[in-house]
PDB file of N, CA and C in Angstrom:
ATOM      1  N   UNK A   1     126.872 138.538  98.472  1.00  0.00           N
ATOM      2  CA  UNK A   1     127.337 137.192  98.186  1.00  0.00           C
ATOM      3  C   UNK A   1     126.271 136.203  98.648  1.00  0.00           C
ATOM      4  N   UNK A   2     125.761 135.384  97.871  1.00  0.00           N
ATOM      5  CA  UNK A   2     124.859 133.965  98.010  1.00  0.00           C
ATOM      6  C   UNK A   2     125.649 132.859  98.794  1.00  0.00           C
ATOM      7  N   UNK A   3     124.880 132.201  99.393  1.00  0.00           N
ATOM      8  CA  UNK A   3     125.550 130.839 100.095  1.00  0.00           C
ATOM      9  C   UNK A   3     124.782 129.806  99.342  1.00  0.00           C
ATOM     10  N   UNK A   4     126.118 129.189  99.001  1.00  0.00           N
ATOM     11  CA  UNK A   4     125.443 128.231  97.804  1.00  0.00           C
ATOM     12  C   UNK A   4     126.325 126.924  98.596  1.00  0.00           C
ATOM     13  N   UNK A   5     126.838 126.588  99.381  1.00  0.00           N
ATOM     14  CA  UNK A   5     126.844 125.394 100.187  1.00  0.00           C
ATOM     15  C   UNK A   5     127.172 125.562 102.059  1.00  0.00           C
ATOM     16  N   UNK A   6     127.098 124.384 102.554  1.00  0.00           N
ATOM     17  CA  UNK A   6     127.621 124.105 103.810  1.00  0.00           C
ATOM     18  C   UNK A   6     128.378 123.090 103.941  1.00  0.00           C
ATOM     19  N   UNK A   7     129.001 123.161 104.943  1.00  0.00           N
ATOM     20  CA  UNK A   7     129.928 122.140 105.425  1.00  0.00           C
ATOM     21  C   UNK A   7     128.498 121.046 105.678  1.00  0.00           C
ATOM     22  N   UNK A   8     128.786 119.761 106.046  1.00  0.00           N
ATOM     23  CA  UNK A   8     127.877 118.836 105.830  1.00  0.00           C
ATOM     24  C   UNK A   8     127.511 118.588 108.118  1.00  0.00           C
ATOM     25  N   UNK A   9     128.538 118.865 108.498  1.00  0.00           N
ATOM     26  CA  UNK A   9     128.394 119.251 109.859  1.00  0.00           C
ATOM     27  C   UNK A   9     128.478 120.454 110.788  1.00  0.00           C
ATOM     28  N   UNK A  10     127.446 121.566 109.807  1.00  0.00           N
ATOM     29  CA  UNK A  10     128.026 122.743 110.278  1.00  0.00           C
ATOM     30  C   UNK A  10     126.545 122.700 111.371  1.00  0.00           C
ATOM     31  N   UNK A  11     126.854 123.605 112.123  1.00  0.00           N
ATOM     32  CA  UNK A  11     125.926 124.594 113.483  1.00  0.00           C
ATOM     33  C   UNK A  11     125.757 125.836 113.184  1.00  0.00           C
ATOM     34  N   UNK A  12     124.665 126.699 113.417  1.00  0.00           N
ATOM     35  CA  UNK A  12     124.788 128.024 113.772  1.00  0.00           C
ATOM     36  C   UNK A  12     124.877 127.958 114.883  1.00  0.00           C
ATOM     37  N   UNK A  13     125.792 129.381 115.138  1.00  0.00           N
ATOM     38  CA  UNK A  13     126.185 129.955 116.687  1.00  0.00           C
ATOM     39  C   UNK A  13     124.676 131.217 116.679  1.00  0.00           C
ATOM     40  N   UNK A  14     124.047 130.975 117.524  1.00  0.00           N
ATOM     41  CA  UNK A  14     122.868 132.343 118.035  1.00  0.00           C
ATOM     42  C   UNK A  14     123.844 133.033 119.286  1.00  0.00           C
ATOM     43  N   UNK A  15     124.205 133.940 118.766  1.00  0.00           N
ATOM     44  CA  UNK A  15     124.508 134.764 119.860  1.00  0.00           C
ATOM     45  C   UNK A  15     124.081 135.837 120.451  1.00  0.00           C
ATOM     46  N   UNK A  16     123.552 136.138 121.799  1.00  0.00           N
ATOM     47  CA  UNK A  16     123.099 136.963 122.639  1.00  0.00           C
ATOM     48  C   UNK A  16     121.506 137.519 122.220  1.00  0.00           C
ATOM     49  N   UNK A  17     120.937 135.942 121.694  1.00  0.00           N
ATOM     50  CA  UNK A  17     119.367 136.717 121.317  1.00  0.00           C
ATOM     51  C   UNK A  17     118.383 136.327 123.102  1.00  0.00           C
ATOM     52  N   UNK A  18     119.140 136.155 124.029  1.00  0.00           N
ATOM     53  CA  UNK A  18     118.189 136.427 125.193  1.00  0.00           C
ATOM     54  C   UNK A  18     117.853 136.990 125.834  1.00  0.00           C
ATOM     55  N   UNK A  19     116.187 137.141 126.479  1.00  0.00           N
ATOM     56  CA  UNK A  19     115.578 138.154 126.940  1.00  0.00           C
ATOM     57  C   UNK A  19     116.014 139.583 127.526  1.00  0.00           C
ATOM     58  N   UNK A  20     117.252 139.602 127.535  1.00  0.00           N
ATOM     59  CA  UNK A  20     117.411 141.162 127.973  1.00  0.00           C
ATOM     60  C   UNK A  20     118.121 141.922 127.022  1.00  0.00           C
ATOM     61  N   UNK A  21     118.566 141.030 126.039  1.00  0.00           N
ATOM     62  CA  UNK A  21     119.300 141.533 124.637  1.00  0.00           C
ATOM     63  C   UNK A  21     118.447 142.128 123.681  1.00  0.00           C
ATOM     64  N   UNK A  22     117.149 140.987 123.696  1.00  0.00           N
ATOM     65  CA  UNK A  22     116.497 141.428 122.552  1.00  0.00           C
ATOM     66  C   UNK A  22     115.686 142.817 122.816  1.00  0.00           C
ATOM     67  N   UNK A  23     115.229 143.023 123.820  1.00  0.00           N
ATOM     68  CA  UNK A  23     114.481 144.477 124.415  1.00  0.00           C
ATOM     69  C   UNK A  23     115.546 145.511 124.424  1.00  0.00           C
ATOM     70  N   UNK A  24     116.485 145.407 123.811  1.00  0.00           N
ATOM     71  CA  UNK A  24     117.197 146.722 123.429  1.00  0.00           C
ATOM     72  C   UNK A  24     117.351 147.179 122.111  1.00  0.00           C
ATOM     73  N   UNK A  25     118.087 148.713 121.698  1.00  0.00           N
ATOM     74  CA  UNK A  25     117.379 149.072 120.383  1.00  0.00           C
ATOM     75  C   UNK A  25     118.170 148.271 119.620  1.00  0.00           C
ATOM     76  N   UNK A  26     117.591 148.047 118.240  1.00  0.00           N
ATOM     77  CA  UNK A  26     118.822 147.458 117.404  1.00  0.00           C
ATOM     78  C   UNK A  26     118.842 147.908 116.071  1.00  0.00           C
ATOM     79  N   UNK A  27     119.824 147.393 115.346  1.00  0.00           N
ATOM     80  CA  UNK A  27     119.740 147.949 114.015  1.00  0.00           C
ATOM     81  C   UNK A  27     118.794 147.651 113.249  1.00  0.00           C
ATOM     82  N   UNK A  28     118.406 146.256 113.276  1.00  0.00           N
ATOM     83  CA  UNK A  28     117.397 145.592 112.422  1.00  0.00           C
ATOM     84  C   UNK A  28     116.017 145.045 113.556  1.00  0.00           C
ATOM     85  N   UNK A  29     114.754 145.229 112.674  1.00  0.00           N
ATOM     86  CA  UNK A  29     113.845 144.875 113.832  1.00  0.00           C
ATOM     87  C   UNK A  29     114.154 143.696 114.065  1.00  0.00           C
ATOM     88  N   UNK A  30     114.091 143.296 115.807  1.00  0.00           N
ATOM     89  CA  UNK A  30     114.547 142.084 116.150  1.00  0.00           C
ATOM     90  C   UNK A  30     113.263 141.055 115.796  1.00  0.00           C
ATOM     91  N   UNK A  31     112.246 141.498 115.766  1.00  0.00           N
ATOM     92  CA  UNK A  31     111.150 140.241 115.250  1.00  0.00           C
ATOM     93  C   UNK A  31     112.111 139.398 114.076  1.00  0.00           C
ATOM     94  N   UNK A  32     112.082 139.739 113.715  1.00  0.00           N
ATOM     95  CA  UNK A  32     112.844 139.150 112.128  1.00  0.00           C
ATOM     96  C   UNK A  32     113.899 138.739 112.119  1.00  0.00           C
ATOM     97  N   UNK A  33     114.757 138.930 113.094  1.00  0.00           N
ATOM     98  CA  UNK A  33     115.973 138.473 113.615  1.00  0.00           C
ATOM     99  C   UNK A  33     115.865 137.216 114.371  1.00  0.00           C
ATOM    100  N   UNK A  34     114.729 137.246 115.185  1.00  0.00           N
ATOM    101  CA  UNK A  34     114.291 136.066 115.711  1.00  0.00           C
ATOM    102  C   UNK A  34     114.083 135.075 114.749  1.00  0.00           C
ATOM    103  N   UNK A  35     112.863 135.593 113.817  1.00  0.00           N
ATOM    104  CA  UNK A  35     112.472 134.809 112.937  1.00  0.00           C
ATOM    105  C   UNK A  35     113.291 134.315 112.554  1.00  0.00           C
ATOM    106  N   UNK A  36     114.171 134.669 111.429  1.00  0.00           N
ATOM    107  CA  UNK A  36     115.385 133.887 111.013  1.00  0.00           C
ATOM    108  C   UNK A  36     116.443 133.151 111.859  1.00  0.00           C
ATOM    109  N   UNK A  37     116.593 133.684 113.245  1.00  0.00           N
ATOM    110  CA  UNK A  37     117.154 132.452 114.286  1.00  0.00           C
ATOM    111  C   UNK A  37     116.287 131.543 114.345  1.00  0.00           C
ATOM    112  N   UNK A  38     115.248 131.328 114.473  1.00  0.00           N
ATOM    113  CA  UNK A  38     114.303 130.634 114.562  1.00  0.00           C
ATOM    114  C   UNK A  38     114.416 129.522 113.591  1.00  0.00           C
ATOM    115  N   UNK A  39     114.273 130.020 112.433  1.00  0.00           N
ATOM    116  CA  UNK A  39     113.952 128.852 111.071  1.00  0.00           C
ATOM    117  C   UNK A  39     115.857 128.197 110.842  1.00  0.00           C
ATOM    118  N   UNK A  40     116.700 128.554 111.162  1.00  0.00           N
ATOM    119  CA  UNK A  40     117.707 128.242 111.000  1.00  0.00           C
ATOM    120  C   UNK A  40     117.923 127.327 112.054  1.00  0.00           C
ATOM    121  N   UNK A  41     117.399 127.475 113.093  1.00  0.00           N
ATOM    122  CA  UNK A  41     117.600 126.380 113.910  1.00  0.00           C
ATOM    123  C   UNK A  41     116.424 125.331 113.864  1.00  0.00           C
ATOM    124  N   UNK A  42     115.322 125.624 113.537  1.00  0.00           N
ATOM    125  CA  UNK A  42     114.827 124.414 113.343  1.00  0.00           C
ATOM    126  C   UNK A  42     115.337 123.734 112.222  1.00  0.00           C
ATOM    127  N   UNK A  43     115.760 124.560 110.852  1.00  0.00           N
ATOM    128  CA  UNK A  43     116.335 123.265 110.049  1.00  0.00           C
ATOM    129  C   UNK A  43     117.622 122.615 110.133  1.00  0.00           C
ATOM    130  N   UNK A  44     118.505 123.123 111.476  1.00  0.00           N
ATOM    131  CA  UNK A  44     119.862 122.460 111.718  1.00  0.00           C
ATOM    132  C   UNK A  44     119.425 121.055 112.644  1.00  0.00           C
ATOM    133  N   UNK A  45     118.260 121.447 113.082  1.00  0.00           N
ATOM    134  CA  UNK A  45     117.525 120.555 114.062  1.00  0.00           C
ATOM    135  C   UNK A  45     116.996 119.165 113.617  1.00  0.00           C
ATOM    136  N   UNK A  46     116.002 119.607 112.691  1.00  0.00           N
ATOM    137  CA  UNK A  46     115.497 118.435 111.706  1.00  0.00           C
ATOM    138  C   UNK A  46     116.522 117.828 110.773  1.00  0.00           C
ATOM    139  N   UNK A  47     117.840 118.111 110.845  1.00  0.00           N
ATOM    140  CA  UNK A  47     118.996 117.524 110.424  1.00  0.00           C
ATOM    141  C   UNK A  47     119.466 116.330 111.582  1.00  0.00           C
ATOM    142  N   UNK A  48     119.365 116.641 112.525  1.00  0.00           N
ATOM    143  CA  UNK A  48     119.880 116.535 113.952  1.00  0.00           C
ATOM    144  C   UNK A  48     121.355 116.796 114.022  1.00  0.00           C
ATOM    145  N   UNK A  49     121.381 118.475 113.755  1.00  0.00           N
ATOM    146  CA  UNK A  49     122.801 119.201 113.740  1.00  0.00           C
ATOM    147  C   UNK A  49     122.580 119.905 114.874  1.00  0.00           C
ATOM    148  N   UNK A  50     123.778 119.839 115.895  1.00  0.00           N
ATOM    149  CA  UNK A  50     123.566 121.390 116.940  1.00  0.00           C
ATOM    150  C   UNK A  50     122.945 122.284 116.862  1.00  0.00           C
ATOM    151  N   UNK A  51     123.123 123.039 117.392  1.00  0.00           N
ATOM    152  CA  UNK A  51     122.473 124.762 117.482  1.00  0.00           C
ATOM    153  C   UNK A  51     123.186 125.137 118.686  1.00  0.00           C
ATOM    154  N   UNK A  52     124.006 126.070 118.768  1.00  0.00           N
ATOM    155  CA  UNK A  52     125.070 126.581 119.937  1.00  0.00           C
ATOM    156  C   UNK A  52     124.774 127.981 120.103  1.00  0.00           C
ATOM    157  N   UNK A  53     123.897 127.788 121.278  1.00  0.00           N
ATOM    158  CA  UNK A  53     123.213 129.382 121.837  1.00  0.00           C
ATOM    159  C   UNK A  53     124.549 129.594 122.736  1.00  0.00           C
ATOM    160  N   UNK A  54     124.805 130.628 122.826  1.00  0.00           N
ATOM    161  CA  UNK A  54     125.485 131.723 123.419  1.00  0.00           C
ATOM    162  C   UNK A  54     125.626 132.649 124.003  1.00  0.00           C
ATOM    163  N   UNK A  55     125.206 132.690 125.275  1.00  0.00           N
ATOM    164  CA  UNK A  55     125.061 134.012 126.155  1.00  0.00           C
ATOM    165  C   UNK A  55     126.039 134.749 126.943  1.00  0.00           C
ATOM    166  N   UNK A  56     126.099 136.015 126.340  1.00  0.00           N
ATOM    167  CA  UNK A  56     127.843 136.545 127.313  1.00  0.00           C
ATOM    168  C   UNK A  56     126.568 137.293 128.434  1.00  0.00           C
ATOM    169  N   UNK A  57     127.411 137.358 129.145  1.00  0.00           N
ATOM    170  CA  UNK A  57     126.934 137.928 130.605  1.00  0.00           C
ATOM    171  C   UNK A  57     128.303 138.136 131.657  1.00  0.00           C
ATOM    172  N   UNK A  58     128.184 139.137 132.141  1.00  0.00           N
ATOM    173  CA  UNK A  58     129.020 139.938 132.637  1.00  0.00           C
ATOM    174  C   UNK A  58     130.610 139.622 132.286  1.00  0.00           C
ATOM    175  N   UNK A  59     131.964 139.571 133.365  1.00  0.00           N
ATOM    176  CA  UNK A  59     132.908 139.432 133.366  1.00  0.00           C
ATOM    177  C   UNK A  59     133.525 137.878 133.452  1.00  0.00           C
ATOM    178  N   UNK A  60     134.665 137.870 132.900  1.00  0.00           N
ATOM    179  CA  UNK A  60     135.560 136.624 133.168  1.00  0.00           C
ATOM    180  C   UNK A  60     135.626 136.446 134.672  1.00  0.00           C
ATOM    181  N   UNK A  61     135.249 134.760 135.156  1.00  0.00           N
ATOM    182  CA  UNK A  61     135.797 134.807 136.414  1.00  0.00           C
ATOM    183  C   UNK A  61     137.350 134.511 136.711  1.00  0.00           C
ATOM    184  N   UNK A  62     137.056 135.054 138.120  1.00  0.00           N
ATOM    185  CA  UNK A  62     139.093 135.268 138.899  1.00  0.00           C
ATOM    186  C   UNK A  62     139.160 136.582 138.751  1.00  0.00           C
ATOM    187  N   UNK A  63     138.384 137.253 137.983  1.00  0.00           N
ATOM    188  CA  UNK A  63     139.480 139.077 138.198  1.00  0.00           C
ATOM    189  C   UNK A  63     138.221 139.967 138.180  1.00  0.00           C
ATOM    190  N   UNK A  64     138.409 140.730 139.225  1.00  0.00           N
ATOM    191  CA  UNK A  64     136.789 141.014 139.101  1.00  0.00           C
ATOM    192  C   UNK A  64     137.396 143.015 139.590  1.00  0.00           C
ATOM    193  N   UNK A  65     138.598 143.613 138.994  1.00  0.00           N
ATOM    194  CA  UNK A  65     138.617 144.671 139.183  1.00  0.00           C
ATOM    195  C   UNK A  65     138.328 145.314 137.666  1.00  0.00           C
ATOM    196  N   UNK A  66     138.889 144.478 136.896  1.00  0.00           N
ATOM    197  CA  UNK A  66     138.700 145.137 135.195  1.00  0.00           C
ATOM    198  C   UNK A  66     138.554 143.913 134.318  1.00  0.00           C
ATOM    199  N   UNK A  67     138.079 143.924 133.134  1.00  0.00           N
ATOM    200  CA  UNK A  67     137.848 143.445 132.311  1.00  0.00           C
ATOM    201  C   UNK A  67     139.200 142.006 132.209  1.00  0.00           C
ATOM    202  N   UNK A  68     138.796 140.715 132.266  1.00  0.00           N
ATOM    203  CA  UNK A  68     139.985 139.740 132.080  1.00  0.00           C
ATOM    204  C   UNK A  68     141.088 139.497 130.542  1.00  0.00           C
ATOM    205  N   UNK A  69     140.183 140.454 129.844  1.00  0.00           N
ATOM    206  CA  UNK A  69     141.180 140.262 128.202  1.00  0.00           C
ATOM    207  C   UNK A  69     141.783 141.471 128.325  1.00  0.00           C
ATOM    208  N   UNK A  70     143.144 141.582 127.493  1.00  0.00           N
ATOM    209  CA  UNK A  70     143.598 143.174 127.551  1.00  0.00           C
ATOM    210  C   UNK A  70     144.111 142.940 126.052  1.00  0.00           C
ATOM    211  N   UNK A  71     143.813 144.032 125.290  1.00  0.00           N
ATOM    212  CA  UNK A  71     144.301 144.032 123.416  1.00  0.00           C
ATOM    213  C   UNK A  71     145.084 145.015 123.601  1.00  0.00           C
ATOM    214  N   UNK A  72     146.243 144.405 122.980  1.00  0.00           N
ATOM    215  CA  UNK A  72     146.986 146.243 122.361  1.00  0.00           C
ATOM    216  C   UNK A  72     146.703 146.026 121.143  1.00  0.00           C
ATOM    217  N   UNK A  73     146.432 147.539 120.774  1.00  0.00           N
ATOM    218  CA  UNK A  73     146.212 147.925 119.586  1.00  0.00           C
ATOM    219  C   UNK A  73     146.899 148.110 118.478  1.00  0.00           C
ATOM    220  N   UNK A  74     148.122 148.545 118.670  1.00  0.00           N
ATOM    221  CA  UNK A  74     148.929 148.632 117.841  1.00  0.00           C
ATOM    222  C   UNK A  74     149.839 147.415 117.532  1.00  0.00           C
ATOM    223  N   UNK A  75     149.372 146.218 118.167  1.00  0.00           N
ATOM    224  CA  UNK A  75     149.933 144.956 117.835  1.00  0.00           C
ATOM    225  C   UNK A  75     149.147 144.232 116.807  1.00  0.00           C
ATOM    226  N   UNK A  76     148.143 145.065 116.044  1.00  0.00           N
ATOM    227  CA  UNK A  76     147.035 143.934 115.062  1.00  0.00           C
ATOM    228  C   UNK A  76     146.770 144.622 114.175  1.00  0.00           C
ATOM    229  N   UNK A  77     146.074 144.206 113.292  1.00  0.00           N
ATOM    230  CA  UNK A  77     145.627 144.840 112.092  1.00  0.00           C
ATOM    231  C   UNK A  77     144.561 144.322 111.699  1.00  0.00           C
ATOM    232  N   UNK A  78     144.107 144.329 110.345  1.00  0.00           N
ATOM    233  CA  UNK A  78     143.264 143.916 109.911  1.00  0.00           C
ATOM    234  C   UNK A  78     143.600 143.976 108.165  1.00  0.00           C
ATOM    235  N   UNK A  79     142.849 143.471 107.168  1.00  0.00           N
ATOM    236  CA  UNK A  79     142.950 143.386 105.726  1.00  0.00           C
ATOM    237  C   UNK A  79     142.155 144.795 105.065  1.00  0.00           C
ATOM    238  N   UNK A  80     141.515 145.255 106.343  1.00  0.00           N
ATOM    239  CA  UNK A  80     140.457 146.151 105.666  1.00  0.00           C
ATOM    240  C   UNK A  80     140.365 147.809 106.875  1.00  0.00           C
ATOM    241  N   UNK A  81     140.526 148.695 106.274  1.00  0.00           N
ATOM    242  CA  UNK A  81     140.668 149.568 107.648  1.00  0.00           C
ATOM    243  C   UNK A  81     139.197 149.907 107.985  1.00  0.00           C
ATOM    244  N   UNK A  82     138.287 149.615 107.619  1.00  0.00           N
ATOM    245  CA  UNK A  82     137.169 150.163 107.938  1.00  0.00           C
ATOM    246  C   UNK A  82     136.468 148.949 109.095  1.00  0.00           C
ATOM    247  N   UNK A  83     137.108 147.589 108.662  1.00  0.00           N
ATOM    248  CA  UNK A  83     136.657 146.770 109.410  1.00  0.00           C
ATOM    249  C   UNK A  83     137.506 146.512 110.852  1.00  0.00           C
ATOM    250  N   UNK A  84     139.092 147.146 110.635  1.00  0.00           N
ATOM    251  CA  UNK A  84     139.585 147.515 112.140  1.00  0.00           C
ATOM    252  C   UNK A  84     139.012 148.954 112.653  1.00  0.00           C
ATOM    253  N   UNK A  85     138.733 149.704 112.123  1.00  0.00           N
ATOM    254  CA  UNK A  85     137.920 150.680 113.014  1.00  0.00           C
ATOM    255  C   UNK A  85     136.899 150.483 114.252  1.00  0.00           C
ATOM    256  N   UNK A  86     136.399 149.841 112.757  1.00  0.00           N
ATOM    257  CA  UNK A  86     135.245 149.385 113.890  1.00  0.00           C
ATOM    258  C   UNK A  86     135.261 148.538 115.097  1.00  0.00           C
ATOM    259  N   UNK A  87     136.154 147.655 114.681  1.00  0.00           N
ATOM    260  CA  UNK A  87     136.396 146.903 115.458  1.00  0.00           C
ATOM    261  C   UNK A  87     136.972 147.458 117.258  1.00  0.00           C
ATOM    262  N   UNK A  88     138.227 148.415 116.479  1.00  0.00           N
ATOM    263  CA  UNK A  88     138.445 149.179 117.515  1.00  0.00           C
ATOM    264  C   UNK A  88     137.595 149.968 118.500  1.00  0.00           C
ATOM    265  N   UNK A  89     136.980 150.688 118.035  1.00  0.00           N
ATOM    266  CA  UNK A  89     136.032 151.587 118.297  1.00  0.00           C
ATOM    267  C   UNK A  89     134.813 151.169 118.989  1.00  0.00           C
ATOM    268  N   UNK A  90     133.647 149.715 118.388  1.00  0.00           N
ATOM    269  CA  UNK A  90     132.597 148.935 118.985  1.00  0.00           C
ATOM    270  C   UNK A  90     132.863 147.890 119.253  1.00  0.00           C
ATOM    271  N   UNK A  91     133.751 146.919 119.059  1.00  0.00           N
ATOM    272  CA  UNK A  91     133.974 145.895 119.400  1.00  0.00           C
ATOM    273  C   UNK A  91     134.731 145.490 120.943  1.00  0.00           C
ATOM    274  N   UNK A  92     136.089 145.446 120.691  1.00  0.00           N
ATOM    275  CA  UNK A  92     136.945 145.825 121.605  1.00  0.00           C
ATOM    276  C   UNK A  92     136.954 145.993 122.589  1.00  0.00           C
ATOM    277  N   UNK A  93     136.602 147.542 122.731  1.00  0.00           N
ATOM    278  CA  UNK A  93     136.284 148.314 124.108  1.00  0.00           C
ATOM    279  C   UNK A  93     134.939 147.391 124.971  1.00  0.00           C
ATOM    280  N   UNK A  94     134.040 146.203 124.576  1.00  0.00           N
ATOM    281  CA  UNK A  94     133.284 145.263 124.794  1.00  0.00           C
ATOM    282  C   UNK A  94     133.798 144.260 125.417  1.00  0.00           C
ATOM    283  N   UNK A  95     135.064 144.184 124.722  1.00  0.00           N
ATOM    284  CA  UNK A  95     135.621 142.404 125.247  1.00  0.00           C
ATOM    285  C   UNK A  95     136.677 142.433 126.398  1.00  0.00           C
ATOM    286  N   UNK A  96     136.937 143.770 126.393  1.00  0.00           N
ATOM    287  CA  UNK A  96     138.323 143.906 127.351  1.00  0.00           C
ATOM    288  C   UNK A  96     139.130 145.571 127.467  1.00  0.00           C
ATOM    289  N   UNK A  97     140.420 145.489 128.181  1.00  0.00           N
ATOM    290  CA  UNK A  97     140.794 146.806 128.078  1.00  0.00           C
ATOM    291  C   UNK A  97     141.390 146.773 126.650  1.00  0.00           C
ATOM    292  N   UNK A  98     141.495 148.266 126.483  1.00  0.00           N
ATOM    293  CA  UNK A  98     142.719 148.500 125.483  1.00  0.00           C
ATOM    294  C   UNK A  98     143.401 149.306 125.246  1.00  0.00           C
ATOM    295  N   UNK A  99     144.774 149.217 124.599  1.00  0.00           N
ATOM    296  CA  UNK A  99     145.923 149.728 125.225  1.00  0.00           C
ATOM    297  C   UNK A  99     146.853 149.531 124.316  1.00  0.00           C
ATOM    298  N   UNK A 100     148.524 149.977 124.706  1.00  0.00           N
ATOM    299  CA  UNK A 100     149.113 149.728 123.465  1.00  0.00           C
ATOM    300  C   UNK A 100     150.262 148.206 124.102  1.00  0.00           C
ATOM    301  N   UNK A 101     150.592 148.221 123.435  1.00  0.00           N
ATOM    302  CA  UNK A 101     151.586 146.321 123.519  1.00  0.00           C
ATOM    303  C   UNK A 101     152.641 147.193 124.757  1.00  0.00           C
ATOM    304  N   UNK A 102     153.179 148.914 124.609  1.00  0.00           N
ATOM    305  CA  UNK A 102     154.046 148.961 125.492  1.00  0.00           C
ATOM    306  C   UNK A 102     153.675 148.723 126.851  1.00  0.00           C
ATOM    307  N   UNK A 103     152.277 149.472 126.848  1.00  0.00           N
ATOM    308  CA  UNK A 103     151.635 149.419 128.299  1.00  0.00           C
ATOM    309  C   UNK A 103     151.279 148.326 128.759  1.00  0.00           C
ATOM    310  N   UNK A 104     150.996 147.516 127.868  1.00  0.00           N
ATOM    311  CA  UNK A 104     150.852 145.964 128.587  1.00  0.00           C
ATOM    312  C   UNK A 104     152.420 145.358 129.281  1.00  0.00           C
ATOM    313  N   UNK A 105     153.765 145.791 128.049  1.00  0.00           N
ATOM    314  CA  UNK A 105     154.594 145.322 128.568  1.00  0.00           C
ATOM    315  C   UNK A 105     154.821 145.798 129.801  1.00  0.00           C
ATOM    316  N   UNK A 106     155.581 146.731 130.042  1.00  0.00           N
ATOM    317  CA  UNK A 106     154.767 147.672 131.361  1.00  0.00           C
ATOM    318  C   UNK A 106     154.422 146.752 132.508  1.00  0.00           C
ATOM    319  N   UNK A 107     153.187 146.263 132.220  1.00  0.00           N
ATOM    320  CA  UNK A 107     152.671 145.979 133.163  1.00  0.00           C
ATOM    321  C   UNK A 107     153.216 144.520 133.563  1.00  0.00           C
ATOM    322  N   UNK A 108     153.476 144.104 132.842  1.00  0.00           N
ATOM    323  CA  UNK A 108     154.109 142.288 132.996  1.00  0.00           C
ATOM    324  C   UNK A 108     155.274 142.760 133.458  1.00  0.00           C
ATOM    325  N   UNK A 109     156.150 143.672 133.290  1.00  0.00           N
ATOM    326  CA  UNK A 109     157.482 144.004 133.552  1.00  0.00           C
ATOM    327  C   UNK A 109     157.380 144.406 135.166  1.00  0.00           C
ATOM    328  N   UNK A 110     156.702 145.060 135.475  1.00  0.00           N
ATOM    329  CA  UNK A 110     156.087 145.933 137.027  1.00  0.00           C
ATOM    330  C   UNK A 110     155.488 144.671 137.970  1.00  0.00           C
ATOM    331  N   UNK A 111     155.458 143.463 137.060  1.00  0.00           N
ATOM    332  CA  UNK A 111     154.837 142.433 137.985  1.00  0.00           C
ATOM    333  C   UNK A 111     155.252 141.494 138.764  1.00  0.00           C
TER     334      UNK A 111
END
């Protein structure tokens, strides 16, 4: 699919292209990944539109025994199963625990 417009106040979000991100392996060579972060933000720039860099780094603060998000799984879906797989599988297990809606209840119930 082509992008044939923008919102007239849109930003790119760059997420996690800093120095300790990019020295790991990736799918696509990151030169070129740069590059194109690169030219996208200079022309949001010469607009004088944002550019919203984004760096995750470690945990949520206040809870510092496990991860601060918890997903159950069997409470969501998706339109596409290949794109909840994945999600499940690489995503997810990234952002937080996961689990099913009983075990969370569970746990609010035990609290």
């Amino acid at each position: 699919m082509t992008v044939t417009t923008l919102d007239p106040k849109t930003a790119p979000i760059v997420i996690d292209l800093q120095k300790g991100i990019v020295g790991l392996p990736a799918v696509h060579p990151i030169g070129g990944v740069l590059a194109a972060a690169t030219v996208l933000a200079a022309a949001s720039r010469r607009r004088g539109l944002p550019v919203v860099l984004v760096n995750v780094m470690g945990g949520a603060p206040g809870r510092t025994e496990r991860s601060n998000v918890t997903l159950a799984l069997d409470a969501m879906t998706d339109l596409s199963p290949e794109a909840h797989d994945n999600a499940v599988a690489r995503v997810f297990p990234r952002l937080g625990e996961t689990g099913s809606a009983g075990e969370s209840a569970g746990l609010l119930d035990r609290a």
